[in-house]
N, C-alpha and C. Protein backbone atom coordinates (compact mmCIF):
# COMPACT_ATOMS: atom_id res chain seq x y z
N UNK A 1 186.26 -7.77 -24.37
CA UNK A 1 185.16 -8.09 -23.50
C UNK A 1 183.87 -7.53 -24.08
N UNK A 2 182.84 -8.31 -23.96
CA UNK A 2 181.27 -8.05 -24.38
C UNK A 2 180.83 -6.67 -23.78
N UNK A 3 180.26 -5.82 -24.30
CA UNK A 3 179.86 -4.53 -23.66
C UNK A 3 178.42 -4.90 -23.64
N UNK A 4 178.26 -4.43 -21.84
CA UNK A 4 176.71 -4.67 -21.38
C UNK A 4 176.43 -2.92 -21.45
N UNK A 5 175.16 -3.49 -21.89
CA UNK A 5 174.24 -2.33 -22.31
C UNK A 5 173.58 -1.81 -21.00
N UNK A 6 173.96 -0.35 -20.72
CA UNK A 6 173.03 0.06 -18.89
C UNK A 6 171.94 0.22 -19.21
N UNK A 7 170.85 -0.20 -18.36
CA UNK A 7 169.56 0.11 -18.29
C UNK A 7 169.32 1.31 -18.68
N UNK A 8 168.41 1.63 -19.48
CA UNK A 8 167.69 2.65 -20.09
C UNK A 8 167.18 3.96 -18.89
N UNK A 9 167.90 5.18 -18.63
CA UNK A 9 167.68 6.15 -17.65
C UNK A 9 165.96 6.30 -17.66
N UNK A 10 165.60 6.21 -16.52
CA UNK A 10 164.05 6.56 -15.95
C UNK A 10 163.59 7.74 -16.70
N UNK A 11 162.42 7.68 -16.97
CA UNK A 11 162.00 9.22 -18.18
C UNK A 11 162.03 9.74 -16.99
N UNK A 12 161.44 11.11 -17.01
CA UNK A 12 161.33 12.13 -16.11
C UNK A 12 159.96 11.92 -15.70
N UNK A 13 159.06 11.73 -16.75
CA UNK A 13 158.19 12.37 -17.15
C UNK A 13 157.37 11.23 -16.67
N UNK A 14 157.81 9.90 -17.10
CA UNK A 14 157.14 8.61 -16.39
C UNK A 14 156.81 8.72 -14.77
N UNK A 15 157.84 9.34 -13.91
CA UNK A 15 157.97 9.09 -12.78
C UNK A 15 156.73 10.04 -12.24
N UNK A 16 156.94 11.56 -13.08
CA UNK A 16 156.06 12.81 -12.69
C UNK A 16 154.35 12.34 -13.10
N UNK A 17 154.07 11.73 -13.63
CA UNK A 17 153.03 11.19 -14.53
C UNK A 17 152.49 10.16 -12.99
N UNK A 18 153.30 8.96 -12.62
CA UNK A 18 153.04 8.24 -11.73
C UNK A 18 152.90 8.48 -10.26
N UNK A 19 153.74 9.56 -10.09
CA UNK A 19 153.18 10.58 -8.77
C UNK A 19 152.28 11.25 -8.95
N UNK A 20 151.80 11.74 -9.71
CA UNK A 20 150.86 12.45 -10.55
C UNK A 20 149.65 11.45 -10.19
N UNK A 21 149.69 10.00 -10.49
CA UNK A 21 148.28 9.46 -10.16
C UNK A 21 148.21 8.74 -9.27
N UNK A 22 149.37 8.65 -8.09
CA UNK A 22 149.13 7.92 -7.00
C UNK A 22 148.49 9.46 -5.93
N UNK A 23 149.14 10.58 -6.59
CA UNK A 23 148.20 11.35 -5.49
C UNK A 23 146.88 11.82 -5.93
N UNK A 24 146.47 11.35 -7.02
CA UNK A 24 145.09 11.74 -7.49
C UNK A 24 144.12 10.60 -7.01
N UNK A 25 144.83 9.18 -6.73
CA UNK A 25 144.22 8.45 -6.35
C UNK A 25 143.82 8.90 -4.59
N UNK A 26 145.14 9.25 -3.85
CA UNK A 26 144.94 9.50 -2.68
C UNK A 26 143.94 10.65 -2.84
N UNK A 27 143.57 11.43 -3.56
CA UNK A 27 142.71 12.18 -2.89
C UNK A 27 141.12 11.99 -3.60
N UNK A 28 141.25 11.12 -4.72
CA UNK A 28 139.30 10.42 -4.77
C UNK A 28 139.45 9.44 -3.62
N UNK A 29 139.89 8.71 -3.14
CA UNK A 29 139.58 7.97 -1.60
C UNK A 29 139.44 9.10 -0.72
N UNK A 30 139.85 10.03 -0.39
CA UNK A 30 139.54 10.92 0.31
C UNK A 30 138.16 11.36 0.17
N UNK A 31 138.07 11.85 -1.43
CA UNK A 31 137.18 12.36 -1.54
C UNK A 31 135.75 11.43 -1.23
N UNK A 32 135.69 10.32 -1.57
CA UNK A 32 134.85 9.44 -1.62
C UNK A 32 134.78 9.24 -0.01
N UNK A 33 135.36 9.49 0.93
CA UNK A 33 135.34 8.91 2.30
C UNK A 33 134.65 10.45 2.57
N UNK A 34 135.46 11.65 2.39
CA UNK A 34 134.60 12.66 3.18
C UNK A 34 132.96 13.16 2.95
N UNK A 35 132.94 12.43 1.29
CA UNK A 35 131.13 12.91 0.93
C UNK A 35 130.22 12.18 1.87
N UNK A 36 130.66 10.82 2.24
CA UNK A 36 130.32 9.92 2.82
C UNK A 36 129.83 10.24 4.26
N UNK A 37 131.08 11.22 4.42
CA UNK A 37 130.82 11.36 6.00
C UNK A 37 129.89 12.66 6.21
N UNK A 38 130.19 13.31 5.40
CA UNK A 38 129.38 14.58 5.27
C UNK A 38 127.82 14.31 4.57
N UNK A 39 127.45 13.44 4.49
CA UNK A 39 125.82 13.29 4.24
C UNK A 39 125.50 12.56 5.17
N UNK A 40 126.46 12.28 6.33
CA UNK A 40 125.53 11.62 7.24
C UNK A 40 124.76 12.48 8.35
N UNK A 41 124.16 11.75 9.58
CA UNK A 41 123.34 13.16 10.34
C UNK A 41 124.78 13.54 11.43
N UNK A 42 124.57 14.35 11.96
CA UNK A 42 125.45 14.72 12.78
C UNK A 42 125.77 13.54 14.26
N UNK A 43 124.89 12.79 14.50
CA UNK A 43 124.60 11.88 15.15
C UNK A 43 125.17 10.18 14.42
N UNK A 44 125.20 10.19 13.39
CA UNK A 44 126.32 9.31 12.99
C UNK A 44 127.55 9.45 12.31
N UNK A 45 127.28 10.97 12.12
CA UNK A 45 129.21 11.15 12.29
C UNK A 45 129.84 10.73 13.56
N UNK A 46 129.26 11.26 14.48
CA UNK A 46 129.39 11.29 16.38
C UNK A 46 130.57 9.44 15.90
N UNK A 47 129.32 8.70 15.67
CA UNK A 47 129.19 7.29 16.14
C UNK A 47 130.20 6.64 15.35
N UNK A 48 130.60 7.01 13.96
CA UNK A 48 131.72 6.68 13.10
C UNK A 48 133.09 7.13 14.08
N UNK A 49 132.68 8.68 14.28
CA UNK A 49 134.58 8.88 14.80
C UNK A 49 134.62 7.98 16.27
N UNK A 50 133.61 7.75 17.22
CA UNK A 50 133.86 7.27 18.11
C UNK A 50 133.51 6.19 18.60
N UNK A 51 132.12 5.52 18.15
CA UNK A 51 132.10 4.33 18.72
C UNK A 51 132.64 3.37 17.52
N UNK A 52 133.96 3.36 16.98
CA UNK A 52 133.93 2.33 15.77
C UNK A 52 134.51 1.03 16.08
N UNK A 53 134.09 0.57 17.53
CA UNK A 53 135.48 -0.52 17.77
C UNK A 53 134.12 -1.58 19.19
N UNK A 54 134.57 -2.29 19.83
CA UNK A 54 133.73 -2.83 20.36
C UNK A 54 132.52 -1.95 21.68
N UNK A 55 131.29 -2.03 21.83
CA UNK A 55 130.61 -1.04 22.14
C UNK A 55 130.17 -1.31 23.51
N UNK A 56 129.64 -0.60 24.72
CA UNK A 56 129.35 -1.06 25.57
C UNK A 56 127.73 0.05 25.73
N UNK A 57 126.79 -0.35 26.15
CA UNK A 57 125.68 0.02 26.92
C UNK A 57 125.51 1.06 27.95
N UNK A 58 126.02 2.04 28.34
CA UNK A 58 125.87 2.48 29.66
C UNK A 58 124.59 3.42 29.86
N UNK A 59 124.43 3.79 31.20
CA UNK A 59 123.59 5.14 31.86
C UNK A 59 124.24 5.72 32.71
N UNK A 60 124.51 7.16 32.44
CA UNK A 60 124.91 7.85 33.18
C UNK A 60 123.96 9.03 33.36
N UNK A 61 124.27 9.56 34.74
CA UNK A 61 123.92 10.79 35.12
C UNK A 61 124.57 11.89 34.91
N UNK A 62 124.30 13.07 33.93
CA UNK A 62 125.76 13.69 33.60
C UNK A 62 124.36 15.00 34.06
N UNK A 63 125.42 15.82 34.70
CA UNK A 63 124.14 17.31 35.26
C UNK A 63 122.63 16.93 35.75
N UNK A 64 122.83 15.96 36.11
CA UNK A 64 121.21 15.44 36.79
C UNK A 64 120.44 15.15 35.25
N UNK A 65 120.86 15.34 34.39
CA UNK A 65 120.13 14.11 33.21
C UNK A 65 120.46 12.74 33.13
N UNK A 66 119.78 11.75 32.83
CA UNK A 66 120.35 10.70 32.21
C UNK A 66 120.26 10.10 30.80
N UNK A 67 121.26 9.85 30.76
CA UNK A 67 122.14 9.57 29.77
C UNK A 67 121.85 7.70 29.18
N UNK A 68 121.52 7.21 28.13
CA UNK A 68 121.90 5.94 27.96
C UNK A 68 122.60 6.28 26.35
N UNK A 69 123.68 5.65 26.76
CA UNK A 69 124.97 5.62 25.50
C UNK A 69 125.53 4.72 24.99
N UNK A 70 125.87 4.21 23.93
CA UNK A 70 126.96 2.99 23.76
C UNK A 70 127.83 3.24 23.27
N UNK A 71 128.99 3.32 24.21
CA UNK A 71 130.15 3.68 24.62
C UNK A 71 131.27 2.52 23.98
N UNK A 72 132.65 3.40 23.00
CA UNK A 72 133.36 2.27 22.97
C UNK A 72 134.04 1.80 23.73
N UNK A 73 134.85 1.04 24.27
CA UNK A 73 135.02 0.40 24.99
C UNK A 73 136.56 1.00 25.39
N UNK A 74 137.34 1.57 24.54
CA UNK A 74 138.33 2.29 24.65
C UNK A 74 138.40 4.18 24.98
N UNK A 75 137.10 4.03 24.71
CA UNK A 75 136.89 5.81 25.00
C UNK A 75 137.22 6.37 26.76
N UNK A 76 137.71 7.25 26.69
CA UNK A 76 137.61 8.11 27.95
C UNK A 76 136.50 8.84 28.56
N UNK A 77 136.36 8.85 29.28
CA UNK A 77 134.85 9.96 29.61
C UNK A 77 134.94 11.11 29.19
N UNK A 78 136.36 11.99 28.80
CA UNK A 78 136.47 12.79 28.53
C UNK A 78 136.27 12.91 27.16
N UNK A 79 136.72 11.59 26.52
CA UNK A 79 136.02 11.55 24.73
C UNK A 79 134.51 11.89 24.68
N UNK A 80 134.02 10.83 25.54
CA UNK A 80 132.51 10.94 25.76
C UNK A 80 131.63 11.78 26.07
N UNK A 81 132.12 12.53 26.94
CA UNK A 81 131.88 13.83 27.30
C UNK A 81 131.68 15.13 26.57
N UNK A 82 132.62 14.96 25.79
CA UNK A 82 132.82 16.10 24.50
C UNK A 82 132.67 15.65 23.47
N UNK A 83 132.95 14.78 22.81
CA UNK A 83 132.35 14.15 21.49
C UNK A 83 131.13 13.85 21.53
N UNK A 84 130.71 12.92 22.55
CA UNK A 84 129.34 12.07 22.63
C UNK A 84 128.14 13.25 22.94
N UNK A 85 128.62 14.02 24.03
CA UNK A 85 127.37 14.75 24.62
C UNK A 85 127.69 16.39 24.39
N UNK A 86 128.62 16.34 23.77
CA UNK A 86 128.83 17.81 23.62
C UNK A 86 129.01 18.78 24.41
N UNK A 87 129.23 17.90 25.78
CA UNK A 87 130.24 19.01 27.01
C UNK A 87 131.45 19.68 26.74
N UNK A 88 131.43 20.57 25.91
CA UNK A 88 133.18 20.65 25.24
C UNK A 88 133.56 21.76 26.67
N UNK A 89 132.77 22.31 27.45
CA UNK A 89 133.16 23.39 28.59
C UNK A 89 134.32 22.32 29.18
N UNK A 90 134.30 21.11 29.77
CA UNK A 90 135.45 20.00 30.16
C UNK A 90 136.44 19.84 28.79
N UNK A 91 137.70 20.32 29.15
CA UNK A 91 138.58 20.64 28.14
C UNK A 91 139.89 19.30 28.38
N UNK A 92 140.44 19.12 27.22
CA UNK A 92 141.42 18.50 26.47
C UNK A 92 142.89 18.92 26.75
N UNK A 93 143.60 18.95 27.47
CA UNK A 93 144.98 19.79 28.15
C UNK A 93 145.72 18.67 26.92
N UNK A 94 146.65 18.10 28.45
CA UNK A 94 147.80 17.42 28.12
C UNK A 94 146.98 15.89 27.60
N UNK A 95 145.69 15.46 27.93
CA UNK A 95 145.22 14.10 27.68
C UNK A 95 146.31 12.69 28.48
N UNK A 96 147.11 13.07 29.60
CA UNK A 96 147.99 12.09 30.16
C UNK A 96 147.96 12.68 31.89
N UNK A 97 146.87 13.24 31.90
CA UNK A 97 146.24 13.36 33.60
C UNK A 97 147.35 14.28 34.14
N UNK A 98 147.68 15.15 33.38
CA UNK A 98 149.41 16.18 34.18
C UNK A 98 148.31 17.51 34.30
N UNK A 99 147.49 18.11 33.56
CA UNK A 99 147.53 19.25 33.76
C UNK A 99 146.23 19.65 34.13
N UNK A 100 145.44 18.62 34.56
CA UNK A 100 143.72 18.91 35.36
C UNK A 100 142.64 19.62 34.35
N UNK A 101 142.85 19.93 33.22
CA UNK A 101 141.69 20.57 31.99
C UNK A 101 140.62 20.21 32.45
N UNK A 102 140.47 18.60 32.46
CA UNK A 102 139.95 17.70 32.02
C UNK A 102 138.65 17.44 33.53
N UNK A 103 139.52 17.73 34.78
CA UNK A 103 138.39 17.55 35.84
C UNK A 103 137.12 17.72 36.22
N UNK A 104 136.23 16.46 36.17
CA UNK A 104 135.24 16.32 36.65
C UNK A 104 134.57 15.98 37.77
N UNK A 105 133.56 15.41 38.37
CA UNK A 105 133.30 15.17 39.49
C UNK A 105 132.25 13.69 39.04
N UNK A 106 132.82 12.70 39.50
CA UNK A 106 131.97 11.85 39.44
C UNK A 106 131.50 11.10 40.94
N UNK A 107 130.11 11.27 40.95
CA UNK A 107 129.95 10.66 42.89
C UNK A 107 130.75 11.52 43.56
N UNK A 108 130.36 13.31 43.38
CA UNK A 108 130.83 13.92 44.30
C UNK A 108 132.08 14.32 44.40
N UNK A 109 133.10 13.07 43.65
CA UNK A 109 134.63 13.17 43.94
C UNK A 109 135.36 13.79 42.10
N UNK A 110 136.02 14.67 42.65
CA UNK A 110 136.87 14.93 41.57
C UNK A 110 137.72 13.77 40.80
N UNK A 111 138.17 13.52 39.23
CA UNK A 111 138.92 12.70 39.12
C UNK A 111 138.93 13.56 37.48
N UNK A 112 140.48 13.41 37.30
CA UNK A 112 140.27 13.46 36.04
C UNK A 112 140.27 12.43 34.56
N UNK A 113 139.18 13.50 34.03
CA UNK A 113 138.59 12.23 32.90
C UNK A 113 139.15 11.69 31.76
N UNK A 114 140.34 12.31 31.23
CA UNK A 114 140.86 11.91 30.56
C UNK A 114 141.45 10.47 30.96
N UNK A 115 141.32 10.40 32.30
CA UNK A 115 142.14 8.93 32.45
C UNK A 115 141.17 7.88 32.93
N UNK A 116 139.92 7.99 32.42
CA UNK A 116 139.19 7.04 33.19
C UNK A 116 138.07 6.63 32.07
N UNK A 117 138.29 5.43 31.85
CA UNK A 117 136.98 4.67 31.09
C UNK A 117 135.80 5.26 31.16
N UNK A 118 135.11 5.60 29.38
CA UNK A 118 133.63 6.00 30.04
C UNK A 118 132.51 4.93 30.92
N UNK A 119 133.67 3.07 30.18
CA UNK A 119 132.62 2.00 30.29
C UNK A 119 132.57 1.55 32.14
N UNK A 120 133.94 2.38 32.68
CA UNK A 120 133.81 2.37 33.86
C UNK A 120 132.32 3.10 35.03
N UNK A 121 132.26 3.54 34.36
CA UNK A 121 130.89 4.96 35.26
C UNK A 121 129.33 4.51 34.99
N UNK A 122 129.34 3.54 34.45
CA UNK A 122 127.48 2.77 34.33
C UNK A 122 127.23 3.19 35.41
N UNK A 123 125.95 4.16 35.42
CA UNK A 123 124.92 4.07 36.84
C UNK A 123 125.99 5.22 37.83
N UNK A 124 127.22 5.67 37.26
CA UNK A 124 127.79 6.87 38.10
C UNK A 124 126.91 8.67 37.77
N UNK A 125 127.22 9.31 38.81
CA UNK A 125 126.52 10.71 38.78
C UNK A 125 127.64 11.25 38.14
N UNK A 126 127.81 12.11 37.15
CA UNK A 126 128.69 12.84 36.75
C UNK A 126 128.42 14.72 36.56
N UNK A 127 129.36 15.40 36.94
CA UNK A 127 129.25 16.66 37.13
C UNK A 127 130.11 17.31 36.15
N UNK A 128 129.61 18.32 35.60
CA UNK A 128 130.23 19.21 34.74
C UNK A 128 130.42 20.62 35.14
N UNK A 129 131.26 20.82 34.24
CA UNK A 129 131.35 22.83 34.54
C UNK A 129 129.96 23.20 34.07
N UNK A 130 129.55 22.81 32.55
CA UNK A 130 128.32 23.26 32.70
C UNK A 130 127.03 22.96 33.67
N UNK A 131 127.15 22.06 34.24
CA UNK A 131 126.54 21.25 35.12
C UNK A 131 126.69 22.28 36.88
N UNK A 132 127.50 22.81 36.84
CA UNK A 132 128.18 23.65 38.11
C UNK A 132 127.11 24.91 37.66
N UNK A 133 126.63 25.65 37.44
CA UNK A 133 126.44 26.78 36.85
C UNK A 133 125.91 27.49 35.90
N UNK A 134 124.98 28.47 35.96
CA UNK A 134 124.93 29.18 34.29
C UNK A 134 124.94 30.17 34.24
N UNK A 135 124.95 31.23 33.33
CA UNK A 135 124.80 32.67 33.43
C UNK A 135 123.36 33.05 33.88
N UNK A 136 124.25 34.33 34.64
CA UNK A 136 122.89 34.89 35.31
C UNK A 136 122.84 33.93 37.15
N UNK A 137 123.04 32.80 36.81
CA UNK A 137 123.15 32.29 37.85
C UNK A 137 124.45 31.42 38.32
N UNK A 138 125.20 32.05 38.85
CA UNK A 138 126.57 31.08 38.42
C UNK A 138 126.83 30.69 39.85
N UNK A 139 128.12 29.05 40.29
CA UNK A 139 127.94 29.12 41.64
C UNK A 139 129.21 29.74 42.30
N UNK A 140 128.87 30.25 43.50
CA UNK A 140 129.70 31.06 44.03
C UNK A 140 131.12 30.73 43.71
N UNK A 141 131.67 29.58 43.25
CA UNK A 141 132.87 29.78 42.70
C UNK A 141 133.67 30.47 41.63
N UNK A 142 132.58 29.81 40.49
CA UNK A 142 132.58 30.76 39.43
C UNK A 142 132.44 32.26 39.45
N UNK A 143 131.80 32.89 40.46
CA UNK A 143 131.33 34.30 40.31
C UNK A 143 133.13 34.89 40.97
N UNK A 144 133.51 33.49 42.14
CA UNK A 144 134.83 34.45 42.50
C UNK A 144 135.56 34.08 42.20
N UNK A 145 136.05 33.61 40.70
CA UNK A 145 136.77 33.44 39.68
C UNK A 145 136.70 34.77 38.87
N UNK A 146 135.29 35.44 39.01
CA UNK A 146 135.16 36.29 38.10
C UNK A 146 135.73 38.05 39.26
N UNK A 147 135.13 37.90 39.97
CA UNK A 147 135.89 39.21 40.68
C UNK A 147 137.53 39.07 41.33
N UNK A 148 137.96 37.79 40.72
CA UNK A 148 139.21 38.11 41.26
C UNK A 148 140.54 37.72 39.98
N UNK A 149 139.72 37.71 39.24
CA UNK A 149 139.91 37.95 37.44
C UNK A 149 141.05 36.14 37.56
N UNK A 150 140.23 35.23 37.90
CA UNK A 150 141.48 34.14 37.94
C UNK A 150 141.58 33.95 37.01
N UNK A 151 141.81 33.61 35.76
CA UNK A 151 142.03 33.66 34.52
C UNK A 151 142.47 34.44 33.63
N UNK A 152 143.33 34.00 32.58
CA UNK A 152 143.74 34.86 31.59
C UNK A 152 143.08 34.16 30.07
N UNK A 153 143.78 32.89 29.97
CA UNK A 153 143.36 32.58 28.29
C UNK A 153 142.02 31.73 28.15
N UNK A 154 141.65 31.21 29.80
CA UNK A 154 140.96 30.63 30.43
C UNK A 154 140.49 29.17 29.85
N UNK A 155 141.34 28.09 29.38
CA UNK A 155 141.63 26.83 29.00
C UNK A 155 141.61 26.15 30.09
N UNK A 156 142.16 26.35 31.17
CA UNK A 156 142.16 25.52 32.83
C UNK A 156 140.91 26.01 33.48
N UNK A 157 140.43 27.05 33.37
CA UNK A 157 139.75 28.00 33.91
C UNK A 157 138.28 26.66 34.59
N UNK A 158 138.06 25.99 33.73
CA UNK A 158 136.88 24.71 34.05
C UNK A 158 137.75 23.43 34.94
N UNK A 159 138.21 23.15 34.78
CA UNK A 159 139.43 21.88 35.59
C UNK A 159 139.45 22.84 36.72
N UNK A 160 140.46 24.22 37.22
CA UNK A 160 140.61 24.57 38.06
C UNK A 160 139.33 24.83 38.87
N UNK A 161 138.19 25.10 38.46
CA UNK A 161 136.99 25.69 38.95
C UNK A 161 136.17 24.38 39.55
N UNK A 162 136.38 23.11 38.88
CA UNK A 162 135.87 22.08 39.37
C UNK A 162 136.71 21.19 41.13
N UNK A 163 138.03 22.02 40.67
CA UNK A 163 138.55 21.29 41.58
C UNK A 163 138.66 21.79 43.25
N UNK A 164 138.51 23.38 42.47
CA UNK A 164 138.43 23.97 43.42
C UNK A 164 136.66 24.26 44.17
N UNK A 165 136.07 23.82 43.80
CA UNK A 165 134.63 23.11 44.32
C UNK A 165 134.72 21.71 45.38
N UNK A 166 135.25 21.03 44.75
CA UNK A 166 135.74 19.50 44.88
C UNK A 166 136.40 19.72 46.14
N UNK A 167 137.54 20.61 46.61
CA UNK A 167 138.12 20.98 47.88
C UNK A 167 137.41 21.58 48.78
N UNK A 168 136.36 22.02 48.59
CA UNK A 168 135.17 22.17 49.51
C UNK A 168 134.99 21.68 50.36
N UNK A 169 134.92 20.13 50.36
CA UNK A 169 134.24 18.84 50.60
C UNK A 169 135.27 18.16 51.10
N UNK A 170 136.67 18.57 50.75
CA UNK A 170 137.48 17.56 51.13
C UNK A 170 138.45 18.18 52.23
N UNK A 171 138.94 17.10 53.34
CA UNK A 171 139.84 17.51 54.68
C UNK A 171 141.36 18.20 54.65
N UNK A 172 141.03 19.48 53.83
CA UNK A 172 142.47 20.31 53.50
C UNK A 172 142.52 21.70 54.98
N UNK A 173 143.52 22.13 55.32
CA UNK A 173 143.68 22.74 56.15
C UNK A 173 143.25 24.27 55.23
N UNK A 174 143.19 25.41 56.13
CA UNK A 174 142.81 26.60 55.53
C UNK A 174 143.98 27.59 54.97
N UNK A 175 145.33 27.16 55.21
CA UNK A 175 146.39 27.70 54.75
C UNK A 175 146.50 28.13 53.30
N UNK A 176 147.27 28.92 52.77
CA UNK A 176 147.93 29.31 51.32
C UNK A 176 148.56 27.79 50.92
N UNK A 177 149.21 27.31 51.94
CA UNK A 177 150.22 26.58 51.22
C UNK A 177 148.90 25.26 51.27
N UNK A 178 148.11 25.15 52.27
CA UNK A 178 147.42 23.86 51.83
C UNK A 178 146.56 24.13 50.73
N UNK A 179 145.85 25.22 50.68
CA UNK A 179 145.40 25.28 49.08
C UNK A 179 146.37 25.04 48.05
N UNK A 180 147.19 25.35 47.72
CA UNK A 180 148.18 25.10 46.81
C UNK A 180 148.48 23.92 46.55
N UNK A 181 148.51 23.21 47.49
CA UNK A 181 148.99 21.73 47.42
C UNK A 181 147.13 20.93 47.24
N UNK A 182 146.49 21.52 47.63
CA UNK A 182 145.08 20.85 47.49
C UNK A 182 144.89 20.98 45.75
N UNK A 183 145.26 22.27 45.08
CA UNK A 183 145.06 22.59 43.81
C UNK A 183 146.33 22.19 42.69
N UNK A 184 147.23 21.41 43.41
CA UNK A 184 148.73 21.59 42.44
C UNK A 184 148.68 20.23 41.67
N UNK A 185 147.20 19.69 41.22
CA UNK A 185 147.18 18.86 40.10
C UNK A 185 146.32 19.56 38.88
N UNK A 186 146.75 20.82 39.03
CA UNK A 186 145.41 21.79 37.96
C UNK A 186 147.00 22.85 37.88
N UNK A 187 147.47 23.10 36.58
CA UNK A 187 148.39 23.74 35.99
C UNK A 187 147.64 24.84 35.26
N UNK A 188 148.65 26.17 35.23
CA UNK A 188 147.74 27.13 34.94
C UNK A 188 149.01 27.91 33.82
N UNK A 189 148.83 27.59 32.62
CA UNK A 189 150.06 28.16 31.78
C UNK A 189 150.51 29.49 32.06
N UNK A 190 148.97 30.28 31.89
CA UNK A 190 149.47 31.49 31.76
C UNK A 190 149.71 32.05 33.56
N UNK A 191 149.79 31.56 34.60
CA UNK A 191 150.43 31.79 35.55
C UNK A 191 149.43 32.86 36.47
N UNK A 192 148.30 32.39 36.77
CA UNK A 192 147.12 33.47 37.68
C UNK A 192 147.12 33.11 39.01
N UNK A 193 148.11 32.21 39.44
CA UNK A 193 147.62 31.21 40.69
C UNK A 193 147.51 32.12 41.61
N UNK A 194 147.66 33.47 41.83
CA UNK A 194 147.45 34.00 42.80
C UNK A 194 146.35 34.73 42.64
N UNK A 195 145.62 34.80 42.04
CA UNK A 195 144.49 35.34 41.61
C UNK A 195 143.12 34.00 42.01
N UNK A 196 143.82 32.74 41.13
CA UNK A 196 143.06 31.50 41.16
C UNK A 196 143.02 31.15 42.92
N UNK A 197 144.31 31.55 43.91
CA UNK A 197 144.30 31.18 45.12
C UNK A 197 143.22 32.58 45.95
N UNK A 198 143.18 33.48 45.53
CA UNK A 198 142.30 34.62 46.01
C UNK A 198 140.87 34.53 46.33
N UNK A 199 140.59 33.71 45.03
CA UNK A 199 139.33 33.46 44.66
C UNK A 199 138.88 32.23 45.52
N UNK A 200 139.82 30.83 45.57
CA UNK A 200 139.38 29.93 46.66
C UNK A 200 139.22 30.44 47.80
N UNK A 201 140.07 31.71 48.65
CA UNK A 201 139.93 31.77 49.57
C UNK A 201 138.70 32.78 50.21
N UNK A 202 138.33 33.54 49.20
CA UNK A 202 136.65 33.78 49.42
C UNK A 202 135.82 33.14 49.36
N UNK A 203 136.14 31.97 49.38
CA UNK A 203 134.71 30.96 49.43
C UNK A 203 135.13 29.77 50.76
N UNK A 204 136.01 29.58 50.57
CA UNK A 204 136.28 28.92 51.70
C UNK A 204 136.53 30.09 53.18
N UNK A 205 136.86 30.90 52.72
CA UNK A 205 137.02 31.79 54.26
C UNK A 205 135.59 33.03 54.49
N UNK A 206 134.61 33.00 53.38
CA UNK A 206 133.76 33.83 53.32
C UNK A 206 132.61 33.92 54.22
C-alpha cells in the first residue's frame, strides 16, 4: 500500500508569532480608540458613552434647575443622572429595582430610577439627595441619620434617606412594623435598620 505522507507538525513558533500579532493588533485598536477618547472634552466623552444610539430632547427639573438634555432613548434616569449630570450622590445598587440605591423623587413621589426611562420625565420635577440638603445645612432627615449613626458603609445611606423623606407625605401608620414595611424596598447590607428605623422615628414622632 502507498504511504501517505502526515501533514507537516505546526511550528511552535508560527503559532507564538501569530498570537503574538493578533494581540498586538488588539491592543493598537485599543490604543487608537482610547487616544481618541481621551482628547475629547469631558462633555463628549459624556455623549459617546451615553447618548450613542437614538436621542431624545428633554427638560427636566432636577434640584429646582433646569435641565435641557438629549437623552438616549434607552438610558435610565439613573444613567442620566450620574453620567449626564453628575449626581453620582443617587447610587447604582443592584440596577434591577431590588435594593432602593437608586431612589429618587420625581413629582414629589419616590420611584426608583434605575427602572424608569430618562425619555419618560420631559417637563417632570426631579429630586436628589443632593437636591435634599447640604452641609452646614442639612434636612432634618439627614441630620437624624447622623445622630443616630444610621449607616455604616453608607452606599444605601441616599436611597434610604430619600425614601424615608418620601414617607413623610405618604398614608403609613406610626408603628415600628409600619415603618418597616413603608421602608422594606431600601436594603441595607451592612444591617443598621435599627438605627435607620430610630432615625425615621424622630422625625416623624418629633
Amino acid at each position: 500500500m502507498p504511504e501517505h505522507s502526515a501533514d507537516p507538525p505546526e511550528h511552535p513558533s508560527s503559532r507564538r508569532n501569530f498570537l503574538q500579532m493578533i494581540g498586538f493588533t488588539g491592543m493598537a485598536s485599543g490604543f487608537r480608540w482610547s487616544s481618541a477618547h481621551a482628547s475629547a472634552s469631558p462633555d463628549e466623552q459624556r455623549n459617546t458613552e451615553q447618548f450613542d444610539g437614538t436621542s431624545t430632547r428633554i427638560t427636566m427639573m432636577v434640584n429646582g434647575k433646569a435641565h435641557e438634555l438629549d437623552v438616549d432613548n434607552r438610558a435610565s434616569l439613573l444613567d442620566v443622572l450620574r453620567n449626564g449630570l453628575q449626581l453620582t450622590g443617587t447610587k447604582k445598587g443592584c440596577d434591577h429595582g431590588q435594593c432602593g440605591a437608586c431612589t429618587v423623587h420625581v413629582n414629589g413621589r419616590r420611584i426608583n430610577a434605575c427602572l424608569s426611562l430618562a425619555v419618560m420625565h420631559d417637563g417632570d420635577q426631579v429630586t436628589t439627595i443632593e437636591g435634599l440638603g447640604q452641609p452646614g445645612s442639612l434636612h432634618p432627615m439627614q441630620q437624624a441619620f447622623v445622630d443616630h449613626d444610621g449607616y455604616q458603609c453608607g452606599y444605601c445611606t441616599p436611597g434610604q434617606i430619600m425614601s424615608a423623606v418620601a414617607m413623610l407625605h405618604e398614608p403609613w401608620g406610626h408603628t415600628d412594623a409600619d415603618v418597616r414595611e413603608a421602608m422594606s424596598g431600601n436594603i441595607c447590607r451592612c444591617g443598621a435598620y435599627k438605627n435607620i428605623l430610630a432615625a425615621i422615628k424622630q422625625i416623624r414622632h418629633g
